[in-house]
Protein backbone atom coordinates (compact mmCIF):
# COMPACT_ATOMS: atom_id res chain seq x y z
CA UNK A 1 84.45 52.91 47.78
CA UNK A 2 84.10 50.56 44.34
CA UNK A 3 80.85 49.57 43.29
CA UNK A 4 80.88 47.48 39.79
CA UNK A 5 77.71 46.61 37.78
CA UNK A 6 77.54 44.64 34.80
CA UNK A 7 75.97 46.04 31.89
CA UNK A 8 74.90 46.04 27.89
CA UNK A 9 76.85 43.51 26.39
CA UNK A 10 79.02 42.16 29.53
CA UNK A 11 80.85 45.67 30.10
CA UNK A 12 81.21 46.10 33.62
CA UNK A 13 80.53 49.35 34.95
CA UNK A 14 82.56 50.85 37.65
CA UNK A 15 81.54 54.18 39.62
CA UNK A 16 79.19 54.70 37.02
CA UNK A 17 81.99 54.73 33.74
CA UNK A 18 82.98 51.63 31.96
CA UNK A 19 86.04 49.64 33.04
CA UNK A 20 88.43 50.99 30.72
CA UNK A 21 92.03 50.33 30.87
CA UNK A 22 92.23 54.18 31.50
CA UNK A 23 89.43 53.94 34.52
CA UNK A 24 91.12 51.57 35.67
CA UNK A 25 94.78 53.30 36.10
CA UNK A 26 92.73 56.03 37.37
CA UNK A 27 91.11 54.13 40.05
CA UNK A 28 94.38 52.56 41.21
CA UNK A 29 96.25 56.27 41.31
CA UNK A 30 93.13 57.65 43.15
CA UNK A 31 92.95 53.97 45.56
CA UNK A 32 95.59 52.58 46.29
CA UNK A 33 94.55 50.62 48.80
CA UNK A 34 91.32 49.04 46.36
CA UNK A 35 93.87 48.19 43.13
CA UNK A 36 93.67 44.64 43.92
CA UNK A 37 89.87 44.91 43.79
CA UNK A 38 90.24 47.29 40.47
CA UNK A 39 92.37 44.26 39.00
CA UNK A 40 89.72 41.63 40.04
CA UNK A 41 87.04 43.22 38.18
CA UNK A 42 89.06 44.08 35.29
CA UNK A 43 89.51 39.99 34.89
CA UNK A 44 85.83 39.85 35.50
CA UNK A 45 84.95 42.17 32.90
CA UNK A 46 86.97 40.31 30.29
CA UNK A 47 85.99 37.04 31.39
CA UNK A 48 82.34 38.63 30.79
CA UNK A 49 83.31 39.88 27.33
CA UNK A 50 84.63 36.62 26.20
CA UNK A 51 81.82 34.78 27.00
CA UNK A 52 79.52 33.71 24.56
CA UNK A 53 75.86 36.17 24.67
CA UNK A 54 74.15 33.08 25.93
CA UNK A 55 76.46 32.59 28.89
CA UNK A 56 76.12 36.28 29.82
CA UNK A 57 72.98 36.13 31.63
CA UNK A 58 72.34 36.93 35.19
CA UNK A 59 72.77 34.85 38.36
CA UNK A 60 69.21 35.58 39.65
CA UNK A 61 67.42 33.42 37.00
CA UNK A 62 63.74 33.18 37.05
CA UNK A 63 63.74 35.49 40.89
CA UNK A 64 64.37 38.92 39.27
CA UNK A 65 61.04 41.17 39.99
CA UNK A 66 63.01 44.24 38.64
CA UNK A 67 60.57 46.28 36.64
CA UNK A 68 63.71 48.26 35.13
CA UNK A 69 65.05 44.95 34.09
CA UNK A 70 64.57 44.68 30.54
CA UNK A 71 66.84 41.85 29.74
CA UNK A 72 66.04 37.95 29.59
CA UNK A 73 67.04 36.17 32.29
């Protein structure tokens, strides 16, 4: 199973490492059958990391109640 967070700076987490190139060759060897999910999240990621900071804020605008949540959003 893949779960994916975003993090710092619009790196996408994946399986708690970042979405390297070399995560993700490691996830499709050890998944086959999730590599087309691996290569959807790699185009999120970079999507996210070519985005301007101001555009890299969370869906959940003005509802997040997450006391961990220390960014602005």
């Amino acid at each position: 199973m893949l779960f994916a967070v975003g993090g710092r700076d619009g790196e996408m987490y994946v399986n708690g490492r970042a979405l390297t190139q070399q995560w993700a060759d490691s996830l499709r060897t050890e998944v086959p059958d999730l590599a087309s999910d691996v290569t959807r999240l790699q185009a999120m990621r970079t999507k996210r990391l070519d985005s301007p900071p101001e555009d890299r804020t969370l869906a959940l605008a003005g509802s997040c109640i997450d006391p961990n949540c220390h960014t602005p959003h």
